[in-house]
N, C-alpha and C. Protein backbone atom coordinates (compact mmCIF):
# COMPACT_ATOMS: atom_id res chain seq x y z
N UNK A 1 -38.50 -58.31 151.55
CA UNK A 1 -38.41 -57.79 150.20
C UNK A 1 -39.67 -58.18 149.44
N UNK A 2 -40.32 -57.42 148.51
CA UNK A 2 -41.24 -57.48 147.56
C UNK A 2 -41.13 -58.72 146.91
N UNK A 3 -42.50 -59.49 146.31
CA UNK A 3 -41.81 -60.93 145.51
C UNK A 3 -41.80 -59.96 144.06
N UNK A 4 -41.02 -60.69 143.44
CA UNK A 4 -40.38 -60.48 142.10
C UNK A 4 -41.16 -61.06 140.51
N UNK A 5 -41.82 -60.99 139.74
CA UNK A 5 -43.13 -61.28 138.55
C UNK A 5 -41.40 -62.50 138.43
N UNK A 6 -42.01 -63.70 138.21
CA UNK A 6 -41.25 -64.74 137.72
C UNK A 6 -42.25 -64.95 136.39
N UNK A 7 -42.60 -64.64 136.27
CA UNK A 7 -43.56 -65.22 134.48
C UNK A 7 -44.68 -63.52 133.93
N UNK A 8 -44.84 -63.25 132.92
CA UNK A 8 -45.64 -62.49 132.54
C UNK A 8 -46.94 -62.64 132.99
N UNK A 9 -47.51 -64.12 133.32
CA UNK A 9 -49.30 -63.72 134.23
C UNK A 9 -48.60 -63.24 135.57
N UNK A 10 -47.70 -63.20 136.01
CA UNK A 10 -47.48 -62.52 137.40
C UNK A 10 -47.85 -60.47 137.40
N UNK A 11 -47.46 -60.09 136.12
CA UNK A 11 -47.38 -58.93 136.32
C UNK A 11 -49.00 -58.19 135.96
N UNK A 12 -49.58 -57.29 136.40
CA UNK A 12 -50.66 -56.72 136.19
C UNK A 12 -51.34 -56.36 134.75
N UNK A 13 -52.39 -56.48 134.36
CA UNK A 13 -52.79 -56.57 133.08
C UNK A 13 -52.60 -54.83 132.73
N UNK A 14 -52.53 -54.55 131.51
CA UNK A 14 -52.53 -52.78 131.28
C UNK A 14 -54.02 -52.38 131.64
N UNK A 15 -55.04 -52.85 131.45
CA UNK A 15 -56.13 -52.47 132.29
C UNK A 15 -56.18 -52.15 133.70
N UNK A 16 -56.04 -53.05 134.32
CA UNK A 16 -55.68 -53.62 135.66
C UNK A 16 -54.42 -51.97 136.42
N UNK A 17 -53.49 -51.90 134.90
CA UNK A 17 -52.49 -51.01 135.99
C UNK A 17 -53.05 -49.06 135.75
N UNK A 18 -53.78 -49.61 134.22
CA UNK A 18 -54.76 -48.12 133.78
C UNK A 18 -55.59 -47.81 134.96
N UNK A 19 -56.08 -48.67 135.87
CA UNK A 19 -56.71 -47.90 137.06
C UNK A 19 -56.06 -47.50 137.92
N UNK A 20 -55.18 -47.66 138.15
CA UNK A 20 -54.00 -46.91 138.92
C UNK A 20 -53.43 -45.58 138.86
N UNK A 21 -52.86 -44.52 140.03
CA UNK A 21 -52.51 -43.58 139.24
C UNK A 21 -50.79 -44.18 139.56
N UNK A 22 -49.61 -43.75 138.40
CA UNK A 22 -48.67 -43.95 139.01
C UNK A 22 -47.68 -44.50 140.26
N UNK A 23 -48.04 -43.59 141.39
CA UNK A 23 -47.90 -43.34 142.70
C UNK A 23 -48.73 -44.55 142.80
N UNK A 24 -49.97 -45.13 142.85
CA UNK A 24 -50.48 -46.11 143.70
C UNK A 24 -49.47 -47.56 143.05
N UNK A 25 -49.45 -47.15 141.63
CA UNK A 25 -48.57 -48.63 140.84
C UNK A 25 -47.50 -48.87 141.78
N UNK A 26 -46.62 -48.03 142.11
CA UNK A 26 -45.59 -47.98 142.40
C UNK A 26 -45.65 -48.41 144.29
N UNK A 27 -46.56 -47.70 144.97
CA UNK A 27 -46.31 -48.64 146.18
C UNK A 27 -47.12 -49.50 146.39
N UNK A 28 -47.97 -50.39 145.43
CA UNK A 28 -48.31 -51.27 145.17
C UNK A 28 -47.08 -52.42 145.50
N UNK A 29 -46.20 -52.46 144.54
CA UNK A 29 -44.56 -53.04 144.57
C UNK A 29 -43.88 -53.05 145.68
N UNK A 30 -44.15 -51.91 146.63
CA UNK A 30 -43.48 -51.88 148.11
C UNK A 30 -44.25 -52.39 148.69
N UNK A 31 -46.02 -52.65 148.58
CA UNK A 31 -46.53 -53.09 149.64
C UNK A 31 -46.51 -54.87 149.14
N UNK A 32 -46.20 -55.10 148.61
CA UNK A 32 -46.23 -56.48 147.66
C UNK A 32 -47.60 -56.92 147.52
N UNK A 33 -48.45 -55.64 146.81
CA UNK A 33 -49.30 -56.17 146.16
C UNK A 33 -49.38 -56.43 144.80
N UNK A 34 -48.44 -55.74 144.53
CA UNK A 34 -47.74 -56.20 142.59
C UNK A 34 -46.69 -56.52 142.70
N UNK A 35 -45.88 -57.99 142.22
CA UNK A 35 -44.70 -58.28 141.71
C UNK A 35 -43.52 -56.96 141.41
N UNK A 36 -42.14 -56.61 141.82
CA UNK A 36 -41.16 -56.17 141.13
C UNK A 36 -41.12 -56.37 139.94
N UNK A 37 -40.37 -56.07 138.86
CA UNK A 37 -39.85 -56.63 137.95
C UNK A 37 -38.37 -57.60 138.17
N UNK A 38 -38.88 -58.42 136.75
CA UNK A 38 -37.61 -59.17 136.99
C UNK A 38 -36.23 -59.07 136.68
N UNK A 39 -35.95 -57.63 135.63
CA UNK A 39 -34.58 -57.16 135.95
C UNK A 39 -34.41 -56.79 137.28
N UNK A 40 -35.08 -56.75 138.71
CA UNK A 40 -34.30 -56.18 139.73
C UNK A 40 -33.45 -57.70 139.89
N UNK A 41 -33.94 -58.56 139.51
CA UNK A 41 -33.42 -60.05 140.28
C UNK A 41 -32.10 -59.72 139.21
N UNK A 42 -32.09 -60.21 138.19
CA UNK A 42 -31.39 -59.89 137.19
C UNK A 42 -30.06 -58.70 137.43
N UNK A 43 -30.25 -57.60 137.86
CA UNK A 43 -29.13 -56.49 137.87
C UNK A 43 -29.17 -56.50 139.06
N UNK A 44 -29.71 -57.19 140.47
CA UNK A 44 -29.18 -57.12 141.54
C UNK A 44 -29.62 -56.12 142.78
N UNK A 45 -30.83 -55.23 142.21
CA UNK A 45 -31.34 -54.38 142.61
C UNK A 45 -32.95 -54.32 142.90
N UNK A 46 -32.78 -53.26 144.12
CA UNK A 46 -34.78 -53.41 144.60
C UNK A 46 -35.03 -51.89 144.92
N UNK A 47 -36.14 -52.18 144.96
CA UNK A 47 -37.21 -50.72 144.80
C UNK A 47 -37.18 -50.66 146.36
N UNK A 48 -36.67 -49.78 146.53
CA UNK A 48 -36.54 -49.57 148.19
C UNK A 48 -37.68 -48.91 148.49
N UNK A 49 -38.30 -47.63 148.24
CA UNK A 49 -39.24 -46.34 148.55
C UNK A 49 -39.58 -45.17 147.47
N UNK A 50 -41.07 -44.98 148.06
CA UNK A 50 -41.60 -44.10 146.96
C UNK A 50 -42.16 -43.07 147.58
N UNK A 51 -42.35 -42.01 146.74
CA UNK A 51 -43.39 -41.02 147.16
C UNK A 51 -43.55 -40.02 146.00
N UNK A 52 -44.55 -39.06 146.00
CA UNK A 52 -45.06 -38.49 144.91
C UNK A 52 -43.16 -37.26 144.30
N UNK A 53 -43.19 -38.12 143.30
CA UNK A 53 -41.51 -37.45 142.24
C UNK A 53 -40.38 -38.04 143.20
N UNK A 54 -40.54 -38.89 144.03
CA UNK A 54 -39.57 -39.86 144.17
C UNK A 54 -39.39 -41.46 144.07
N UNK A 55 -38.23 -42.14 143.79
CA UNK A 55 -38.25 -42.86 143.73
C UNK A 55 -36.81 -43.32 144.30
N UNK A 56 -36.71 -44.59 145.21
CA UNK A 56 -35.16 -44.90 145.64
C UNK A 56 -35.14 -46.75 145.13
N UNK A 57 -34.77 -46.68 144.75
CA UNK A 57 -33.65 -48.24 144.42
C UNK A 57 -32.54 -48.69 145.31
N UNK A 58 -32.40 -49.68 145.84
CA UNK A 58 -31.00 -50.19 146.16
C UNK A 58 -30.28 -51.30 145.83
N UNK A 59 -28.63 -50.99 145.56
CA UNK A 59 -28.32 -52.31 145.24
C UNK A 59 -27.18 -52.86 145.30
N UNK A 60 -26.41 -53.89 145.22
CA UNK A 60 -25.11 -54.11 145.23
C UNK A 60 -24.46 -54.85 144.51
N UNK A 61 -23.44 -54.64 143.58
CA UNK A 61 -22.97 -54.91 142.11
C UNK A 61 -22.42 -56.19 142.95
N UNK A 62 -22.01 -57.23 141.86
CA UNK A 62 -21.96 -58.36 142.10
C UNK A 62 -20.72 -58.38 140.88
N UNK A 63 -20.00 -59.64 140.98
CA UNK A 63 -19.19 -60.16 139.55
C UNK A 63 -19.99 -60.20 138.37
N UNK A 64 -21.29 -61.07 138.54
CA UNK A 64 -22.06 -61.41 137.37
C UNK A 64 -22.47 -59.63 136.41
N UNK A 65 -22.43 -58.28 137.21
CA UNK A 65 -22.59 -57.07 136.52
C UNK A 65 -21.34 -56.80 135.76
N UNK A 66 -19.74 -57.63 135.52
CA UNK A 66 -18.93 -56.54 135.46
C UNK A 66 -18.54 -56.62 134.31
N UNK A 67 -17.69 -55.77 133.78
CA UNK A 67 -17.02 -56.03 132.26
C UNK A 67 -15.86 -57.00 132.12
N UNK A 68 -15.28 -56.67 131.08
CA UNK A 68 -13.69 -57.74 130.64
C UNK A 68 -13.01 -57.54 131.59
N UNK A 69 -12.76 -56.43 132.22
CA UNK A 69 -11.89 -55.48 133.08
C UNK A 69 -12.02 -55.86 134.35
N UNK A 70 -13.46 -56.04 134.69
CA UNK A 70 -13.64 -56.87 136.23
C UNK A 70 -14.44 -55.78 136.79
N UNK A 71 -14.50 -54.50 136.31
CA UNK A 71 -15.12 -53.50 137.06
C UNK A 71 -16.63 -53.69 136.36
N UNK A 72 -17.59 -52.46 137.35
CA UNK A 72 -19.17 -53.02 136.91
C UNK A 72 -19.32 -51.87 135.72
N UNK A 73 -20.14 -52.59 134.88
CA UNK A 73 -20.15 -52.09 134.01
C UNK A 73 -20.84 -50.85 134.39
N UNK A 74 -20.26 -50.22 132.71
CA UNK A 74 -21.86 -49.07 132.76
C UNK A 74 -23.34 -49.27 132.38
N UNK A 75 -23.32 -50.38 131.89
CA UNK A 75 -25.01 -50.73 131.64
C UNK A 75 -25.80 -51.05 132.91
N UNK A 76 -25.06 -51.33 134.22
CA UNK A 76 -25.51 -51.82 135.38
C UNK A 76 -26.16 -49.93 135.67
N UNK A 77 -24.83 -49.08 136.09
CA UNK A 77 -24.87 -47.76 136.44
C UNK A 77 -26.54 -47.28 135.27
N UNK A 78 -26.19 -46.78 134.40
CA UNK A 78 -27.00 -46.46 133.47
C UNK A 78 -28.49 -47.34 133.61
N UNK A 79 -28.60 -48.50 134.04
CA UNK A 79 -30.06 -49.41 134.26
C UNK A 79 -30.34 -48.87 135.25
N UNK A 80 -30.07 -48.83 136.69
CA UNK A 80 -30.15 -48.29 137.71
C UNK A 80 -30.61 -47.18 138.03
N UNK A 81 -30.19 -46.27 136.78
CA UNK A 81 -30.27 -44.55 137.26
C UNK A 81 -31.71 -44.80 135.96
N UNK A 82 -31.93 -45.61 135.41
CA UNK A 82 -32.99 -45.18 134.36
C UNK A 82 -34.13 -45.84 135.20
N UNK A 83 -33.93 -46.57 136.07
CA UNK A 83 -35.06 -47.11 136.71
C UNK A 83 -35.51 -46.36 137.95
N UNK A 84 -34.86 -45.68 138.78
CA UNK A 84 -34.60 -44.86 139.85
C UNK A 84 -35.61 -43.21 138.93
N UNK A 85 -34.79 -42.80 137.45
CA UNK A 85 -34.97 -41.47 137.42
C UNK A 85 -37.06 -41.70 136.52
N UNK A 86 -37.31 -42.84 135.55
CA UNK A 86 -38.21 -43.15 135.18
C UNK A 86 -39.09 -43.51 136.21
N UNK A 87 -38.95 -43.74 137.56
CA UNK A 87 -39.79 -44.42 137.96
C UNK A 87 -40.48 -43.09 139.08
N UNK A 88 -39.45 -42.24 139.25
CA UNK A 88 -39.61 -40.91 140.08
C UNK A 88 -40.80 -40.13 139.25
N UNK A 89 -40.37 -40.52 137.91
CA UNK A 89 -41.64 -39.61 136.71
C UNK A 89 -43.16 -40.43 136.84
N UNK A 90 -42.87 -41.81 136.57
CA UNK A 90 -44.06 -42.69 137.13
C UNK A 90 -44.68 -42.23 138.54
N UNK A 91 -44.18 -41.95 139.38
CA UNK A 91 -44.81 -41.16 140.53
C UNK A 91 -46.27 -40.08 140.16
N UNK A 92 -45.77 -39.68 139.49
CA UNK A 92 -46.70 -38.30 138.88
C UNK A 92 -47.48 -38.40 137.43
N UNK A 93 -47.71 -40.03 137.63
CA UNK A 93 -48.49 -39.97 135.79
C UNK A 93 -49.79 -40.42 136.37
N UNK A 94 -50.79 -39.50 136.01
CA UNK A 94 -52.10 -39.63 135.95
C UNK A 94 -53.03 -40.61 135.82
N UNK A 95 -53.76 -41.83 136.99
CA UNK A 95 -54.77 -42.79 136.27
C UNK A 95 -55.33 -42.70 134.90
N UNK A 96 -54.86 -43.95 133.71
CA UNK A 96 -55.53 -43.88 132.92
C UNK A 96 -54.37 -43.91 131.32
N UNK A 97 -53.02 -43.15 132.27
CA UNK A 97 -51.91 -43.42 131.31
C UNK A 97 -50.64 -43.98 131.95
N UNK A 98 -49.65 -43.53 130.63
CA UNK A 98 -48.48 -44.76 130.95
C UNK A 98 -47.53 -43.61 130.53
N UNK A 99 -46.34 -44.19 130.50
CA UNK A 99 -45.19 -43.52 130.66
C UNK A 99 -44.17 -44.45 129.95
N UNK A 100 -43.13 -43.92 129.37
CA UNK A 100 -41.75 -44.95 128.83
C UNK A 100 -40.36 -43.76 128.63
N UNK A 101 -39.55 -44.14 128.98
CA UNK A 101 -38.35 -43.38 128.66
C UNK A 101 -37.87 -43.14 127.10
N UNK A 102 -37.51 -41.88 127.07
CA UNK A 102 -37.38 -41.43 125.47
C UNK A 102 -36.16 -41.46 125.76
N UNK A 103 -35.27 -40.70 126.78
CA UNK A 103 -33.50 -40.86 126.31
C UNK A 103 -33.22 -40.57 127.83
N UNK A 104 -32.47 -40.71 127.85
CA UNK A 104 -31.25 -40.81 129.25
C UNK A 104 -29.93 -40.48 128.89
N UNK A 105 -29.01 -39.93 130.05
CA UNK A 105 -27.56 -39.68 129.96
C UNK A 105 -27.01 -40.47 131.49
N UNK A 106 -26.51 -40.85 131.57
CA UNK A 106 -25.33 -40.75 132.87
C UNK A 106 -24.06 -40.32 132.81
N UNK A 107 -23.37 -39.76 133.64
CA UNK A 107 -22.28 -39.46 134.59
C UNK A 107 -21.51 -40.68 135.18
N UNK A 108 -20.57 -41.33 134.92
CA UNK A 108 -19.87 -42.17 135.74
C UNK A 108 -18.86 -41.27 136.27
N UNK A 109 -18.83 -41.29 137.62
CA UNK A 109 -17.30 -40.50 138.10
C UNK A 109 -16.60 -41.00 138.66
N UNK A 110 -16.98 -42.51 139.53
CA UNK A 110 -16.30 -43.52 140.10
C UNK A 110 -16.71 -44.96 140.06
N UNK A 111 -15.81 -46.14 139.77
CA UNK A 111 -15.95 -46.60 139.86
C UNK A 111 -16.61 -47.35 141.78
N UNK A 112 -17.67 -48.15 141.15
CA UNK A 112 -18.01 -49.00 142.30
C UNK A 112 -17.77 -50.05 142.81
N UNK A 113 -16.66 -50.10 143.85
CA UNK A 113 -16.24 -51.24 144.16
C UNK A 113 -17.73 -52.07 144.49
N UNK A 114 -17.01 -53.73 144.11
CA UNK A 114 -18.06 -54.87 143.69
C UNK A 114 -18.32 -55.25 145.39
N UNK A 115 -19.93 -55.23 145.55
CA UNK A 115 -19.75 -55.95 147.44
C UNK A 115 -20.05 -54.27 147.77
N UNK A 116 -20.24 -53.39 147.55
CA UNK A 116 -20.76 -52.15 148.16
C UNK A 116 -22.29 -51.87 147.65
N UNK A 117 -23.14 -51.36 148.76
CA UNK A 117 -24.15 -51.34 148.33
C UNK A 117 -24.62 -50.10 148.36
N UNK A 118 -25.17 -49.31 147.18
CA UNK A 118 -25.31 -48.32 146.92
C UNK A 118 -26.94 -47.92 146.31
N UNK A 119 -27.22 -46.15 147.36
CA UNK A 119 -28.65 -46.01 146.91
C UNK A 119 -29.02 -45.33 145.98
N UNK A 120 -29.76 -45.06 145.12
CA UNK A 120 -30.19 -44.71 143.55
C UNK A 120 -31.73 -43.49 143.78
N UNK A 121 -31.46 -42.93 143.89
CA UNK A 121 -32.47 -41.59 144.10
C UNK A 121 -32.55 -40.90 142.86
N UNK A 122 -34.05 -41.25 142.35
CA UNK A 122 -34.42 -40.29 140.94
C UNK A 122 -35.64 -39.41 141.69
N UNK A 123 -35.30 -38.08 141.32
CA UNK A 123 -36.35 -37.17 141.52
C UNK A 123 -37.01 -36.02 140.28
N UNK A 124 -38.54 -36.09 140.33
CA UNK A 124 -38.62 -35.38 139.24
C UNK A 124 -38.56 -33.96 139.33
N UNK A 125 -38.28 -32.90 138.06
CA UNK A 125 -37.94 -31.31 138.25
C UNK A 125 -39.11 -31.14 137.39
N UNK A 126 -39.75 -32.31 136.14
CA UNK A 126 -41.12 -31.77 135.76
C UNK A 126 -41.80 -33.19 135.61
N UNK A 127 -43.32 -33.07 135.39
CA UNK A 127 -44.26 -33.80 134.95
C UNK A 127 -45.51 -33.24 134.28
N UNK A 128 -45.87 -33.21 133.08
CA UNK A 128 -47.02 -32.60 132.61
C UNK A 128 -48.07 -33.17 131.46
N UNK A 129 -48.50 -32.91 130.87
CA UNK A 129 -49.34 -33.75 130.33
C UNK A 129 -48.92 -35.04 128.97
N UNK A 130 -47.25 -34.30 128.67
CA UNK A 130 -46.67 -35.18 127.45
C UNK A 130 -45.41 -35.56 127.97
N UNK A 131 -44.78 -34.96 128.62
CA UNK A 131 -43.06 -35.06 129.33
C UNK A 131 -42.88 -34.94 130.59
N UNK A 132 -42.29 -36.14 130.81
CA UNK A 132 -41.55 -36.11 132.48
C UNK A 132 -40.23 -35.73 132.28
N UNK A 133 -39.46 -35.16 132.89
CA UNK A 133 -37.98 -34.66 133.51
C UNK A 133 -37.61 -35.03 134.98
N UNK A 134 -36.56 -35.76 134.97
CA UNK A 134 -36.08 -35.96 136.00
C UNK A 134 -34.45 -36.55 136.17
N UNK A 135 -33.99 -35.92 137.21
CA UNK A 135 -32.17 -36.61 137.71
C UNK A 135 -32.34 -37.60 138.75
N UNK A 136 -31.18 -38.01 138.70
CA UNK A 136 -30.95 -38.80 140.38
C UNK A 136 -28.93 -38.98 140.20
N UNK A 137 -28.59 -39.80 141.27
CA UNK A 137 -27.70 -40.23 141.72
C UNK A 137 -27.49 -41.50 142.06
N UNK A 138 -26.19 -42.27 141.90
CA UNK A 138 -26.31 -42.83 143.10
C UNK A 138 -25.13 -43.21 143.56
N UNK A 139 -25.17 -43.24 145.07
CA UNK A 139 -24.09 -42.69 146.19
C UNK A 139 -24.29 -44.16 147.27
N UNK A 140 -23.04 -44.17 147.32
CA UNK A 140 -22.61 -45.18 148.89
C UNK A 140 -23.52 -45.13 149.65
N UNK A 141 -24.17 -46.44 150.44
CA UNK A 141 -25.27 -45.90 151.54
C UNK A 141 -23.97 -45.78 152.68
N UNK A 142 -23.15 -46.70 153.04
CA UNK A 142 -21.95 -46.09 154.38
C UNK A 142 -21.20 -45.13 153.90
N UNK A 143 -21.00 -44.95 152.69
CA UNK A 143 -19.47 -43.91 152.78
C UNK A 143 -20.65 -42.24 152.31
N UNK A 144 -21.21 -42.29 151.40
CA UNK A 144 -22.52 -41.77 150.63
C UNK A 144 -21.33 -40.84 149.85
N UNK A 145 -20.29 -41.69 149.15
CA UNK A 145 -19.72 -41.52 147.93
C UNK A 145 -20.59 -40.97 146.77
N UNK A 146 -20.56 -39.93 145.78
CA UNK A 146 -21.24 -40.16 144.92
C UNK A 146 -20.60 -40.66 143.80
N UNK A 147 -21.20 -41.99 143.32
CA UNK A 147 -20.59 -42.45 142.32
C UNK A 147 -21.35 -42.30 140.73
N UNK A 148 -22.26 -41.80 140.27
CA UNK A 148 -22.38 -41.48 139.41
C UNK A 148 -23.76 -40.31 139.18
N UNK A 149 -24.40 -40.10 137.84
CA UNK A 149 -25.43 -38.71 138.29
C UNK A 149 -26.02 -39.31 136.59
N UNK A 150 -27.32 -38.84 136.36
CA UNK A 150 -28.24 -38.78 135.35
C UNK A 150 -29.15 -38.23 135.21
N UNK A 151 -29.82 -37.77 133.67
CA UNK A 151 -31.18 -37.23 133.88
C UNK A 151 -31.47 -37.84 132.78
N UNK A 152 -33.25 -37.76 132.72
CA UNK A 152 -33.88 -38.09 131.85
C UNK A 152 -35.12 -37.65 131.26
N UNK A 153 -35.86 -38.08 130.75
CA UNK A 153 -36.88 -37.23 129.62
C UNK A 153 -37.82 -38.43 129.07
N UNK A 154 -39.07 -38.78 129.80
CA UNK A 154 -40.06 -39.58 129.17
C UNK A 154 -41.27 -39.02 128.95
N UNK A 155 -41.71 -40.11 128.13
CA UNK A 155 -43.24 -39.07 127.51
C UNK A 155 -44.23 -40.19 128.42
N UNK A 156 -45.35 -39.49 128.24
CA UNK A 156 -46.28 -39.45 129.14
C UNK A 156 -47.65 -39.76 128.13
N UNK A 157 -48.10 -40.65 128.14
CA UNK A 157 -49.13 -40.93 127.35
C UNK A 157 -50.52 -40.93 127.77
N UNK A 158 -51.97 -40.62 127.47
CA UNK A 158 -53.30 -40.64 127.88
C UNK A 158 -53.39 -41.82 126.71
N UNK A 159 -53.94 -42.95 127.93
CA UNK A 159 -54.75 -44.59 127.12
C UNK A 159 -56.36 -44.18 126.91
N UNK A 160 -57.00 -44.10 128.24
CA UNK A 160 -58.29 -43.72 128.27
C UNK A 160 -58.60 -42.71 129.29
């Protein structure tokens, strides 16, 4: 597994990631030449694979994700699919800029039993010079249940 930024000098300076295009940021993280972030440690989840408008996550809900109720929350579902569907748009952002999520929706349709580990596929439908668009899922890797669905909408910024 990728090591994980335990402190802010771990993670790449915005200069440092401005030479990058997207796509290289991103399997940078798979090749562990840049730190994860540290919500994956946090929500339980890792950047499995990339490629240009994809992005896969995997992960497996734990007790520490769940609500009053015992089931995992939706902020786990909803983090997951925003990191999976934002990061599919990061695929396709141009050396020189950056990217941030403007809004998101999810779909819960099933609950996820806790101890199942499930994969998170965001793919983009656009990328252009101000807005990314993109959905994903994510589904059982043994049963490939789908347990919930999202899309999203980030802007796309030119730094230099």
């Amino acid at each position: 597994m990728p090591p994980t930024a335990s402190s802010p000098d771990d993670l790449l300076s915005q200069a440092e990631a401005l030479e990058l295009t997207g796509l290289e940021f991103m399997q940078s993280m798979i090749d562990g030449k840049n730190p994860g972030p540290p919500i994956s440690v946090t929500m339980g989840y890792r950047l499995h694979s990339v490629a240009e408008g994809r992005a896969e996550f995997r992960g497996t809900p734990e007790f520490n994700v769940t609500n009053p109720m015992g089931t995992v929350h939706g902020g786990w579902y909803g983090t997951l699919l925003d990191s999976a569907m934002a990061c599919a748009v990061m695929t396709k952002v141009p050396r020189g800029s950056v990217y941030t999520t403007l809004e998101y929706k999810i779909n819960i349709l099933r609950s996820i039993p806790l101890g199942v580990e499930v994969a998170c596929i965001g793919v983009t439908d656009h990328v252009g010079r101000s807005t990314g668009v993109a959905h994903g899922e994510i589904r059982g890797i043994a049963d490939d249940k789908l347990y919930a669905t999202g899309s999203t909408t980030c802007i796309v910024m030119k730094i230099v």
